[in-house]
Protein backbone atom coordinates (compact mmCIF):
# COMPACT_ATOMS: atom_id res chain seq x y z
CA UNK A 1 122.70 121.64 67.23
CA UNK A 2 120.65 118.67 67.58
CA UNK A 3 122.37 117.79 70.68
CA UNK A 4 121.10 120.39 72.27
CA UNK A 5 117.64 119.96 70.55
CA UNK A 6 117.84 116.21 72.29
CA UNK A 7 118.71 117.65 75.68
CA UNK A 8 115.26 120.21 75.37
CA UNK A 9 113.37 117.28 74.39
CA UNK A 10 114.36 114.99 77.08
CA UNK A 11 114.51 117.98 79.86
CA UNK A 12 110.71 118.18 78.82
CA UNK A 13 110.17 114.46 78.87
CA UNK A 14 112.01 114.23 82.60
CA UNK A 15 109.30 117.34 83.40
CA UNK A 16 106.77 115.42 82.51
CA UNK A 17 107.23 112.55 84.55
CA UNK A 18 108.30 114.40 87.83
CA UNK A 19 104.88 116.22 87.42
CA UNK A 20 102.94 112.79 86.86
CA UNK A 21 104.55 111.50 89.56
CA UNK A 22 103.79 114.15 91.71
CA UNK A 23 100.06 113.87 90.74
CA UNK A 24 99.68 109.92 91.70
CA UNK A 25 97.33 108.87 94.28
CA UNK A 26 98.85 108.87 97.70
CA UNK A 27 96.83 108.95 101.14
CA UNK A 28 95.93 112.07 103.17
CA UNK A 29 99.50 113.29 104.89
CA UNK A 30 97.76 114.07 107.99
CA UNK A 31 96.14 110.39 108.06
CA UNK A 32 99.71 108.95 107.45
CA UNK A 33 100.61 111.05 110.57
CA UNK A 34 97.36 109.75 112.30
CA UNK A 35 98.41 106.19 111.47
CA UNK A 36 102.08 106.31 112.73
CA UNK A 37 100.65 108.12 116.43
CA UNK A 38 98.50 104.93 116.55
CA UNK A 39 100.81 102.81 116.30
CA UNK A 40 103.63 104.55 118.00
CA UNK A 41 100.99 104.11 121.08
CA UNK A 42 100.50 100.37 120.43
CA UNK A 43 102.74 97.45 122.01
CA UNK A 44 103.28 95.00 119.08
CA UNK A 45 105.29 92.05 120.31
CA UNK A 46 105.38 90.01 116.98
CA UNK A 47 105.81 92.86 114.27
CA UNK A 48 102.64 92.76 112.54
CA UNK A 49 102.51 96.29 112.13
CA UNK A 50 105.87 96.47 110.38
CA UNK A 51 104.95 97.23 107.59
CA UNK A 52 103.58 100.33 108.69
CA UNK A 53 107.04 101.78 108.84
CA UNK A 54 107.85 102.13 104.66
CA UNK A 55 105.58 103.07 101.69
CA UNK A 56 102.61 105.00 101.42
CA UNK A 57 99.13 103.13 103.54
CA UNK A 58 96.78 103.35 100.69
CA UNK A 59 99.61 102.55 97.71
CA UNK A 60 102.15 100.37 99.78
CA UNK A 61 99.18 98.23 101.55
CA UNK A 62 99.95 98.53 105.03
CA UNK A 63 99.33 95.50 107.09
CA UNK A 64 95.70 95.94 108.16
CA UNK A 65 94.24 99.48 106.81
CA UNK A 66 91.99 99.26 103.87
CA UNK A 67 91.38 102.60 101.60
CA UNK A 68 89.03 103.82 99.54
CA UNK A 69 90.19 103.00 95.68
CA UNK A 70 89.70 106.41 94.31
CA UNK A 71 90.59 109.32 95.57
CA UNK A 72 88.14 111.85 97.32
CA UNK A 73 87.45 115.41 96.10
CA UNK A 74 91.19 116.91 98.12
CA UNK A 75 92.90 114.77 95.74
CA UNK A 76 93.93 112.37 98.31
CA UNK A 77 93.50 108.24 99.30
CA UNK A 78 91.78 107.93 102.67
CA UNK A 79 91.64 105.55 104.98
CA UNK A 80 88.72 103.05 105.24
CA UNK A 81 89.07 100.50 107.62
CA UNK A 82 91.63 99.59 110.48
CA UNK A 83 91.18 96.45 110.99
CA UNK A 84 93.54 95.43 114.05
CA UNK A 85 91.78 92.00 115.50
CA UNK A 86 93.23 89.24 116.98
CA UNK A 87 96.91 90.84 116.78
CA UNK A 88 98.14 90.48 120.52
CA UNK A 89 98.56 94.35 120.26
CA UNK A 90 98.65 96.51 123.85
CA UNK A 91 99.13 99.84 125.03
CA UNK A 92 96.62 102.63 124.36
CA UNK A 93 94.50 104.00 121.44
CA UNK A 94 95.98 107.24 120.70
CA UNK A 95 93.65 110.70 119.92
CA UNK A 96 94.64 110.78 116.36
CA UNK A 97 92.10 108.29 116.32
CA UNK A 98 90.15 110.99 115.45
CA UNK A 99 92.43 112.40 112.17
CA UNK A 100 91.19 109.72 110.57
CA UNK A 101 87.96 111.15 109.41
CA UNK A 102 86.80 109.35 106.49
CA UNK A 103 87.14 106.12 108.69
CA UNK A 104 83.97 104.03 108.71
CA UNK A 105 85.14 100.48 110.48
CA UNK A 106 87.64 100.34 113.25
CA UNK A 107 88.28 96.89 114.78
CA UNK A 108 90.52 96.50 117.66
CA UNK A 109 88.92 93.60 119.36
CA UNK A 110 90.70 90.45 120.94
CA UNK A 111 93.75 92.92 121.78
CA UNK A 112 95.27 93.58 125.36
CA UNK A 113 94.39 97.43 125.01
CA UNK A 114 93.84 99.18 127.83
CA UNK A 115 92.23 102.69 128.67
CA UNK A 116 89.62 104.19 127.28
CA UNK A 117 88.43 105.48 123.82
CA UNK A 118 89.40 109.14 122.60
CA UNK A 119 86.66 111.23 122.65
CA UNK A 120 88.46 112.57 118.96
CA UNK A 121 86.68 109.11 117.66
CA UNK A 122 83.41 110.95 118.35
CA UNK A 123 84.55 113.81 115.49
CA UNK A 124 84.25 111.16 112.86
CA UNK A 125 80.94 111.29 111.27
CA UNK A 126 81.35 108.62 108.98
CA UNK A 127 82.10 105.75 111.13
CA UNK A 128 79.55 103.01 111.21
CA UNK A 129 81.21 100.27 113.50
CA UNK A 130 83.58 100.41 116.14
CA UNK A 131 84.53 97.38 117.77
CA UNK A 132 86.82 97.46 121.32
């Protein structure tokens, strides 16, 4: 009898902490996506966007991309700032550029990019600085 009293409580307990876990902080899905098209359109001979590949940006601090530290009315992270100077990065900037819309710096100067900017930048209405 108690056994199976322990097995309720624990079930209950496990519950618990698959629902709190599903609750944590984690950044926009659709900026994620954004994040991996930019990067899947960017040349980067020495790996400095590596990181990129594992984690969450906002939680697992992606080379580079700074988030806000609280989490916006949706319930998500969002990215802040790309900040992609100086990193011997070519290739293009991609149009998910413009997914990003809580963005407010983006810095891809010093780089070897080539073409031009996506006009999808223009849909972000918070972006203050944007340096090519």
């Amino acid at each position: 009898m108690w056994q199976s009293r322990l097995f309720y409580l624990c079930s209950i307990i496990f519950m618990f902490y698959l629902v709190q876990r599903t609750e944590a902080q984690i950044t926009a899905p659709w900026e994620v996506d954004a994040l991996k098209a930019i990067k899947g359109k960017l040349i980067d001979p020495q790996g400095r966007l590596n990181s990129w590949n594992r984690g969450d940006p906002c939680m697992g601090n992606w080379s580079y991309v700074h988030c806000y530290n609280e989490t916006a009315s949706d319930g998500y992270l969002h990215v802040l700032e790309l900040q992609l100077l100086k990193l011997n990065l070519s290739g293009s900037l991609s149009a998910e550029l413009g997914r990003l819309s809580h963005m407010q710096i983006m810095d891809f100067m010093w780089n070897n990019i080539s073409g031009s900017i996506p006009k999808e930048v223009g849909n972000i209405t918070s972006l203050k600085l944007l340096i090519f």
